[in-house]
Protein backbone atom coordinates (compact mmCIF):
# COMPACT_ATOMS: atom_id res chain seq x y z
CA UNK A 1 -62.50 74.89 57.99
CA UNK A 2 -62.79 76.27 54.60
CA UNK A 3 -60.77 79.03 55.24
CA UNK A 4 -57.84 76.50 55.47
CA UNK A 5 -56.02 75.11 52.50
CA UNK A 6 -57.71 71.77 50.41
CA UNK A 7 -56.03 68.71 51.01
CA UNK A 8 -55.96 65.73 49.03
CA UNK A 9 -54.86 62.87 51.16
CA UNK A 10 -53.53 60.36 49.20
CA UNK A 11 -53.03 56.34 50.39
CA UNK A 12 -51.37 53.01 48.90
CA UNK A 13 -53.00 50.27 50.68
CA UNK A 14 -52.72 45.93 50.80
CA UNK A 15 -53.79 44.28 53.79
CA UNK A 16 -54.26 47.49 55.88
CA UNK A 17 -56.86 45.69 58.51
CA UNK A 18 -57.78 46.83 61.45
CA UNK A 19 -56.64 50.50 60.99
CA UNK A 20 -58.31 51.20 57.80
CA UNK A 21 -61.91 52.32 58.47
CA UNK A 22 -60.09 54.46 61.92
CA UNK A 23 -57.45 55.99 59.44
CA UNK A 24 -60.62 57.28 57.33
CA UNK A 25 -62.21 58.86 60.15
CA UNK A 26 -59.55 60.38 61.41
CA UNK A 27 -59.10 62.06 58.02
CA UNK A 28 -62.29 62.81 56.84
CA UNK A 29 -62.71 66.10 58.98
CA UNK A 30 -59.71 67.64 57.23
CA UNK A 31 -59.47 66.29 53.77
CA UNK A 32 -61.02 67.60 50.49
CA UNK A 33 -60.64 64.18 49.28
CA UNK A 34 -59.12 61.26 50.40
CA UNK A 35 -57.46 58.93 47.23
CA UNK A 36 -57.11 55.00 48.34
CA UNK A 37 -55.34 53.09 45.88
CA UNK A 38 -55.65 49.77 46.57
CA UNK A 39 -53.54 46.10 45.75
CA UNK A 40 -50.24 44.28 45.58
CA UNK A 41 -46.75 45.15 43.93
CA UNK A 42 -45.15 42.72 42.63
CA UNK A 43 -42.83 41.77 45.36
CA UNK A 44 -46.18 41.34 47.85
CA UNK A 45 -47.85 38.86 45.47
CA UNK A 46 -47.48 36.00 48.00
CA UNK A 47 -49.37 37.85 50.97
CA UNK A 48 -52.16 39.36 47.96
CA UNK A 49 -54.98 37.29 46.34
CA UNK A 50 -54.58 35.99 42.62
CA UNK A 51 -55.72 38.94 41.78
CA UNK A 52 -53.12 41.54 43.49
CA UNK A 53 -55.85 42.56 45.99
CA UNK A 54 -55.99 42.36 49.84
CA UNK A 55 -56.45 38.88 51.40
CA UNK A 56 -57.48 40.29 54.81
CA UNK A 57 -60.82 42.29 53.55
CA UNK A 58 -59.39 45.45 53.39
CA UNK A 59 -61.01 46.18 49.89
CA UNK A 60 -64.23 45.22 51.37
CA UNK A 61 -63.67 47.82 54.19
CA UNK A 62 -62.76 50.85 51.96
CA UNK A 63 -66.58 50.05 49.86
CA UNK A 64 -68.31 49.65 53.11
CA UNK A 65 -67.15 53.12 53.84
CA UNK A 66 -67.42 54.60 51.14
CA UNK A 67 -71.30 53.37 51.30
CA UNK A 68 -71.82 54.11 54.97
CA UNK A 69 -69.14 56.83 56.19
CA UNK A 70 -69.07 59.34 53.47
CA UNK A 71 -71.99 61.39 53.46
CA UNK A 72 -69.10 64.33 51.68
CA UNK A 73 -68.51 61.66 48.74
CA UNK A 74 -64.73 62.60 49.77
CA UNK A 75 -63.54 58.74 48.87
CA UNK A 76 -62.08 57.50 46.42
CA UNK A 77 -61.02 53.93 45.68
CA UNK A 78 -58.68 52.79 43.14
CA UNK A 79 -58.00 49.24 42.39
CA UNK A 80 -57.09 46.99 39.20
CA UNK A 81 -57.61 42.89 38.37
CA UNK A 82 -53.88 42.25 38.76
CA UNK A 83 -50.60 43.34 40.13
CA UNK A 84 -49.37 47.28 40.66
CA UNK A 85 -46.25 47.96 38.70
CA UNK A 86 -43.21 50.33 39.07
CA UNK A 87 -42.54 49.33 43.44
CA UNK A 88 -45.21 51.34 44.41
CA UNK A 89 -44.02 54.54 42.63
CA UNK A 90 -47.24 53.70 40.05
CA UNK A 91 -49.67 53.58 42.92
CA UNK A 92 -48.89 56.44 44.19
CA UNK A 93 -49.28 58.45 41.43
CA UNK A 94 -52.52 56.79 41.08
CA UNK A 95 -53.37 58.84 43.75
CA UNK A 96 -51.58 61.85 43.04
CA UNK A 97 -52.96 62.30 39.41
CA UNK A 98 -56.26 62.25 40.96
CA UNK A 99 -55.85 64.76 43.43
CA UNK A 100 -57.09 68.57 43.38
CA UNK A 101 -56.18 69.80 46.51
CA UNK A 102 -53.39 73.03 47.63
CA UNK A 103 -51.45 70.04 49.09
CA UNK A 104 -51.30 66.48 48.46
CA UNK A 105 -50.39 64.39 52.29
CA UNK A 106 -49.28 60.41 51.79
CA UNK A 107 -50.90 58.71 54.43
CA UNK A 108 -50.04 54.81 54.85
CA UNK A 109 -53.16 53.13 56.96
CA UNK A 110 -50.68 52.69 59.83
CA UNK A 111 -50.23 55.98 60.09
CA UNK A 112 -52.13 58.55 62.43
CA UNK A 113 -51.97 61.72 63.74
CA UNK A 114 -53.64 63.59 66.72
CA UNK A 115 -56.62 65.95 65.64
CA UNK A 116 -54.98 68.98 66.94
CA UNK A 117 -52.00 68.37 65.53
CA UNK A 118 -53.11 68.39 62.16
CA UNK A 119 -55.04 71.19 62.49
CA UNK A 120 -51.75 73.28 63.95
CA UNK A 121 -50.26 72.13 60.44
CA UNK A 122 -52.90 73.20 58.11
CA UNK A 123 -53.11 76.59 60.13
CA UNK A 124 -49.26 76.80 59.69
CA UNK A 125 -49.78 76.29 55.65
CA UNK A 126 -52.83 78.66 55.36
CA UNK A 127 -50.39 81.52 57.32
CA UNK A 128 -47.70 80.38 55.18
CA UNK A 129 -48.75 79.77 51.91
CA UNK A 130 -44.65 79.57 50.35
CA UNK A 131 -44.41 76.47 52.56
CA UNK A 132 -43.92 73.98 49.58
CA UNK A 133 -43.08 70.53 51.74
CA UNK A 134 -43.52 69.27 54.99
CA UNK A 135 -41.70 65.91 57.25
CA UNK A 136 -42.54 64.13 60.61
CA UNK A 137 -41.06 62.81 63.17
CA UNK A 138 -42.60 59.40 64.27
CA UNK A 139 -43.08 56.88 66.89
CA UNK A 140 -42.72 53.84 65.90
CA UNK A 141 -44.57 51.08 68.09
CA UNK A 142 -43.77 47.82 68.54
CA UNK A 143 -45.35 44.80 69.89
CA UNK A 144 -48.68 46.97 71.22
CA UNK A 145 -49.34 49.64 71.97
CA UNK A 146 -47.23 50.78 74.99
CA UNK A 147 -43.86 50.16 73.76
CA UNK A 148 -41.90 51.92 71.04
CA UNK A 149 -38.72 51.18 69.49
CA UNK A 150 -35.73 53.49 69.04
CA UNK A 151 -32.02 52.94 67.88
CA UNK A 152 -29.74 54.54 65.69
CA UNK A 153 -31.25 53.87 62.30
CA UNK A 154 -34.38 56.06 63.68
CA UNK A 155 -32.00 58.38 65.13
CA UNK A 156 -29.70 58.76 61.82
CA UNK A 157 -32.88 60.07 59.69
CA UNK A 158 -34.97 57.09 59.43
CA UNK A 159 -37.32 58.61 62.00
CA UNK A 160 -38.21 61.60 59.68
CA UNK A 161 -40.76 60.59 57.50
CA UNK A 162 -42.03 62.97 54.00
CA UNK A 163 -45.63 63.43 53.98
CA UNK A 164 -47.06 66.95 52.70
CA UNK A 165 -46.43 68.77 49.28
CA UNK A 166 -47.83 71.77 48.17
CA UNK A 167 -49.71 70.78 44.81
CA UNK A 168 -50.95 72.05 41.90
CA UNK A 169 -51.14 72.22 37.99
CA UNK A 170 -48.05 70.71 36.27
CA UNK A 171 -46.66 69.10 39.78
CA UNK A 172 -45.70 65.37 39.70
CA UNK A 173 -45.03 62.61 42.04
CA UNK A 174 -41.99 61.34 40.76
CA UNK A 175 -40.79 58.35 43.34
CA UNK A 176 -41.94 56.51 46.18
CA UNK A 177 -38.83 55.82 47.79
CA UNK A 178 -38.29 58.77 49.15
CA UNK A 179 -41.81 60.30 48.61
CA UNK A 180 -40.62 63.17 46.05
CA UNK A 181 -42.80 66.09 44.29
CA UNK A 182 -41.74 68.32 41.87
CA UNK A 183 -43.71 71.39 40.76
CA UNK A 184 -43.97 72.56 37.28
CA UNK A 185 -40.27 73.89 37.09
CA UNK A 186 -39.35 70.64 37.56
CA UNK A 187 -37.96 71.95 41.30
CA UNK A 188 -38.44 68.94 44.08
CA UNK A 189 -40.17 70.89 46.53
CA UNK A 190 -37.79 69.74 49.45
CA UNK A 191 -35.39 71.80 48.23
CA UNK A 192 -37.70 74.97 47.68
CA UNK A 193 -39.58 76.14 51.25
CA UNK A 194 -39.36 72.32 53.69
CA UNK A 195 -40.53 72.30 57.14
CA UNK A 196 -38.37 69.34 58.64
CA UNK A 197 -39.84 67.21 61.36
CA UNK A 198 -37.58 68.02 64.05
CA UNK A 199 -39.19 71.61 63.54
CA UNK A 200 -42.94 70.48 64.03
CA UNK A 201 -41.78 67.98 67.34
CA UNK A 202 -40.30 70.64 69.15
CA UNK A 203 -43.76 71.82 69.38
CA UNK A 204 -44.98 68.09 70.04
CA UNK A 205 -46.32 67.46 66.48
CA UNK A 206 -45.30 63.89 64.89
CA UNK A 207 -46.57 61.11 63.70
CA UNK A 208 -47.99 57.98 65.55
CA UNK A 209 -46.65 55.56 63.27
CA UNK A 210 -48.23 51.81 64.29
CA UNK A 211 -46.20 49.43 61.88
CA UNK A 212 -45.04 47.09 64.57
CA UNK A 213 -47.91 46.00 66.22
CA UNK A 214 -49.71 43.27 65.07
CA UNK A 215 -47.98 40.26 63.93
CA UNK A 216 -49.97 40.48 60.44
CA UNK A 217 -48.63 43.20 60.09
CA UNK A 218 -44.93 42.43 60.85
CA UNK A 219 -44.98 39.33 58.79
CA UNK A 220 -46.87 40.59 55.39
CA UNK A 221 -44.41 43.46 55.80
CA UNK A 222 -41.42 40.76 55.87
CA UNK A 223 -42.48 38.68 53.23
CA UNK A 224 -42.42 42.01 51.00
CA UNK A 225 -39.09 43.21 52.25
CA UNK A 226 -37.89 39.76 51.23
CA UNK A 227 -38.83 40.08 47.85
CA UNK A 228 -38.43 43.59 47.04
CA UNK A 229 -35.62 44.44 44.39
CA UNK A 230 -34.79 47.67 46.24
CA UNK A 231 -33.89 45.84 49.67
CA UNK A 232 -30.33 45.67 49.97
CA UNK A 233 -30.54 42.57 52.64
CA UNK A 234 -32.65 39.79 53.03
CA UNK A 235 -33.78 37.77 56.33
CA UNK A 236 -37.14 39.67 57.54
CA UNK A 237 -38.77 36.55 58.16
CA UNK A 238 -36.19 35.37 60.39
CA UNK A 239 -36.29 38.40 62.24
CA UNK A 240 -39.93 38.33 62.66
CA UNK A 241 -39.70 34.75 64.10
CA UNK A 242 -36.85 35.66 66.20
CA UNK A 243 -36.87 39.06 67.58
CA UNK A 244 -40.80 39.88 67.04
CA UNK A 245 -42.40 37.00 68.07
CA UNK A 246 -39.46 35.94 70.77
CA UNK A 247 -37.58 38.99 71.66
CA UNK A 248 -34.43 36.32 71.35
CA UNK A 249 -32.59 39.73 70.57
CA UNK A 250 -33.87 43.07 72.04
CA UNK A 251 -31.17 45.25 70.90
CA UNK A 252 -32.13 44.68 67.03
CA UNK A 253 -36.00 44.99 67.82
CA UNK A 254 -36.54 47.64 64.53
CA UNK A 255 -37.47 45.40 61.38
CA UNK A 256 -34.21 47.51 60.01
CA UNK A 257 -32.31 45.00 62.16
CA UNK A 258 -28.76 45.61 61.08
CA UNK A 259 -28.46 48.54 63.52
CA UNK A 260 -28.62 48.82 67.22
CA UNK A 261 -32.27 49.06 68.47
CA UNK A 262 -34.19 48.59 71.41
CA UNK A 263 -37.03 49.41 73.34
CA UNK A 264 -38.84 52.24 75.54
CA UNK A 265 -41.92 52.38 77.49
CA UNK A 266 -44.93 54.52 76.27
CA UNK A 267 -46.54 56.39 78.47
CA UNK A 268 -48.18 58.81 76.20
CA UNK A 269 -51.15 59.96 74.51
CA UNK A 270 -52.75 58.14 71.32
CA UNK A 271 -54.36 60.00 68.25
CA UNK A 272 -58.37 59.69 68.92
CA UNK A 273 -59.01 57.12 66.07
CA UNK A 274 -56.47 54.60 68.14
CA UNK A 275 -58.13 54.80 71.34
CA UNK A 276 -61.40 54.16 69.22
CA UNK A 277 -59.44 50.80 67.97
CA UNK A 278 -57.75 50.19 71.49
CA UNK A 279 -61.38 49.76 72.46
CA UNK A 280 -62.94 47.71 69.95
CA UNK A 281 -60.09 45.30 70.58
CA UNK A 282 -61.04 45.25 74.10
CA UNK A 283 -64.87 44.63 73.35
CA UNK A 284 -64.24 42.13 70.91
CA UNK A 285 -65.86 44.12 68.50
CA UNK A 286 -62.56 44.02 65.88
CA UNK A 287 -60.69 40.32 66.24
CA UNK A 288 -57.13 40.26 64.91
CA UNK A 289 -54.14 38.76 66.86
CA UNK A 290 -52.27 40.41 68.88
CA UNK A 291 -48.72 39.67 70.19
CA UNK A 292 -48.29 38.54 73.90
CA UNK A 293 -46.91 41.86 75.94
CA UNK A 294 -45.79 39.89 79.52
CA UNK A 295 -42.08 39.09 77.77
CA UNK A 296 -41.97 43.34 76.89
CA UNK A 297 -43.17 44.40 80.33
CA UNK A 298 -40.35 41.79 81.81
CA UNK A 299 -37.78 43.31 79.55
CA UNK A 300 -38.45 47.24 80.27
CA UNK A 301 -38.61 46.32 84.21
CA UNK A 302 -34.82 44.61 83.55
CA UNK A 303 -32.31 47.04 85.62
CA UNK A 304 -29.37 44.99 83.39
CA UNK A 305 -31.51 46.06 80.33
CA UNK A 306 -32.60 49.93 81.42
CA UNK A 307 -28.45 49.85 81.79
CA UNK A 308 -27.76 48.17 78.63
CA UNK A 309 -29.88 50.57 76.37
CA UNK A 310 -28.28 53.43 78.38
CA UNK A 311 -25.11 52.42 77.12
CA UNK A 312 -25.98 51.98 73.74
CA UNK A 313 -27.72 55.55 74.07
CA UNK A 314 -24.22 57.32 75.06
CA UNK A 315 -22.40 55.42 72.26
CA UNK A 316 -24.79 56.84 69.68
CA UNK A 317 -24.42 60.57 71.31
CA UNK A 318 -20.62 60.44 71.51
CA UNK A 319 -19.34 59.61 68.21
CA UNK A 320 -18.18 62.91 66.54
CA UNK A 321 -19.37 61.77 63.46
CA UNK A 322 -23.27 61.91 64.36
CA UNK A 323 -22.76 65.49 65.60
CA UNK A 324 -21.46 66.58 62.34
CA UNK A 325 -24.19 64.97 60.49
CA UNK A 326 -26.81 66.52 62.54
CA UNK A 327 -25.16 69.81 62.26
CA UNK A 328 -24.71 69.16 58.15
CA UNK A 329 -28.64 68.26 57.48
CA UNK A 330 -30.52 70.97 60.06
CA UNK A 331 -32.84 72.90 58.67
CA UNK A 332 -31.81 76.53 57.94
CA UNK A 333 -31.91 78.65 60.95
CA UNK A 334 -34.46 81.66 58.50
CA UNK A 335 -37.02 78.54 57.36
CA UNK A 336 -36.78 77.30 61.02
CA UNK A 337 -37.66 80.34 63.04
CA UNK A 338 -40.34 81.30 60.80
CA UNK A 339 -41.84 78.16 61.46
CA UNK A 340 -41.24 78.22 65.18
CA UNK A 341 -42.74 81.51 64.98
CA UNK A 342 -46.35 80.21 63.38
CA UNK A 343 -46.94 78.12 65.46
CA UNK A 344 -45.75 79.58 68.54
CA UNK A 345 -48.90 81.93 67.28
CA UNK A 346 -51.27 79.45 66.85
């Protein structure tokens, strides 16, 4: 590989259990560093320690890698005694002010890809070196691992997530929400040379995003949402009791529950590093809880549901309004086809 661009793979991470140590490996063949910045903003001090740091032993994790798993010395861990200002925009540029790679990629612990997917995209940027941003597409699972949620948040843009920038000297990452680089013109680099997801999934490249699955997760990630200045609506935890843990509404199932959702079966492949989980689950060898599936299974076998969803599918595609939109935001047919075209040649 080192004929292919350095990366610097760069992570903000509280309570990140089980997926942390897999998320490493997966990385570690590909990265020329990997940045973990670890601890609490301010609105998740009630699912942190005193001290803004992990309660479930991710912390603990991260050193027993880095003393066991990283023959390369590729890790890095960042931490502080005490809360993370600036909602998450000052961790991540913990990270990025650290980093010395061609590109920096944001990676959040829940968050894999498949091994040959990301080396189609670092072939893509080594052919393509004016390539100054790249997005995925995700799929977002919910309640295990063999059911994914959809719904017209997703489908409006919320499924397109950014994730690589080119970097070098005098770039900055200037926000978190949305993930934002700008290079030493002050240019945001998603305005320069962007490779939008629905470019990489036509060629079956996204990400496996797995921020639904374990109720841990789904509750630490309410509490925050609950407390976080930037949320424009309140009533995760309610959610999470109802529709997570009960499915008492399965056409609101994403935790962005003011729009129509619902759910899908999954009957594809999983990155490597998941299976790898998948099975320590099974073994016993990892022990978290995991959410009852026999309520999902009854619910995707439902004729009245498989109809239901169906409809709500055809409303989405038939208002005017979302065909314009799509239309206004695709990518530019030049930056597209030269895309299409590298890795067509891959």
């Amino acid at each position: 590989m080192s004929d292919l661009p350095r990366v610097s793979f760069g992570m903000i991470v509280l309570n990140g259990e089980p997926f942390v140590r897999y998320n490493l490996r997966a990385l570690y063949p590909f990265a020329h560093e990997i940045i973990v910045v670890e601890g609490a903003a301010p609105a998740a001090a009630d699912v942190a320690t005193l001290d803004g740091h992990s309660l479930d032993g991710t912390l603990e994790t991260l050193r027993r890698f880095k003393a066991e798993e990283d023959p390369d010395d590729k890790l890095q861990i960042v931490t502080r005694d005490g809360l993370w200002t600036g909602e998450k925009d000052e961790m991540s540029q913990a990270y990025a002010e650290r980093a010395t790679g061609d590109y920096l990629w944001q990676v959040d612990s829940d968050e894999f890809y498949r091994p040959q997917d990301m080396q189609a995209v670092l072939d893509l940027l080594r052919d393509d070196p004016s390539i100054t941003a790249v997005s995925f597409k995700t799929r977002t699972f919910w309640g295990g691992f063999e059911s994914i949620t959809d719904g017209y948040y997703l489908r409006d843009g919320g499924d397109e997530f950014h994730r690589l920038f080119k970097w070098g000297p005098g770039y900055h990452y200037t926000t978190h929400r949305p993930p934002t680089v700008v290079d030493d013109q002050g240019r945001d680099l998603h305005d320069l040379h962007w490779i939008d997801g629905a470019t990489l999934a036509r060629h079956g490249i996204v990400m496996y995003h797995y921020s639904l699955v374990f109720p841990k997760q789904v509750f630490n990630k309410s509490s925050y949402y609950d407390r976080a200045a930037w949320v424009a609506r309140s009533g995760y935890g309610e959610w999470a009791e109802g529709t997570f843990l009960r499915l008492e509404d399965p056409f609101h199932v994403h935790n962005v529950y003011t729009y129509p959702s619902w759910l899908e079966r999954y009957r594809g492949p999983h990155p490597e590093q998941i299976e790898a989980l998948r099975r320590d689950l099974a073994e016993g060898v990892v022990s978290v809880e995991q959410r009852p599936t026999d309520d999902i299974d009854r619910l995707l076998r439902s004729p009245r549901y498989i109809l239901q969803r169906a409809a709500l599918k055809f409303r989405y595609d038939s208002r005017p309004a979302r065909a314009r939109l799509r239309r206004t935001l695709a990518l530019p047919k030049r930056i597209a086809r030269r895309a299409v075209r590298a890795l067509a040649a891959r």
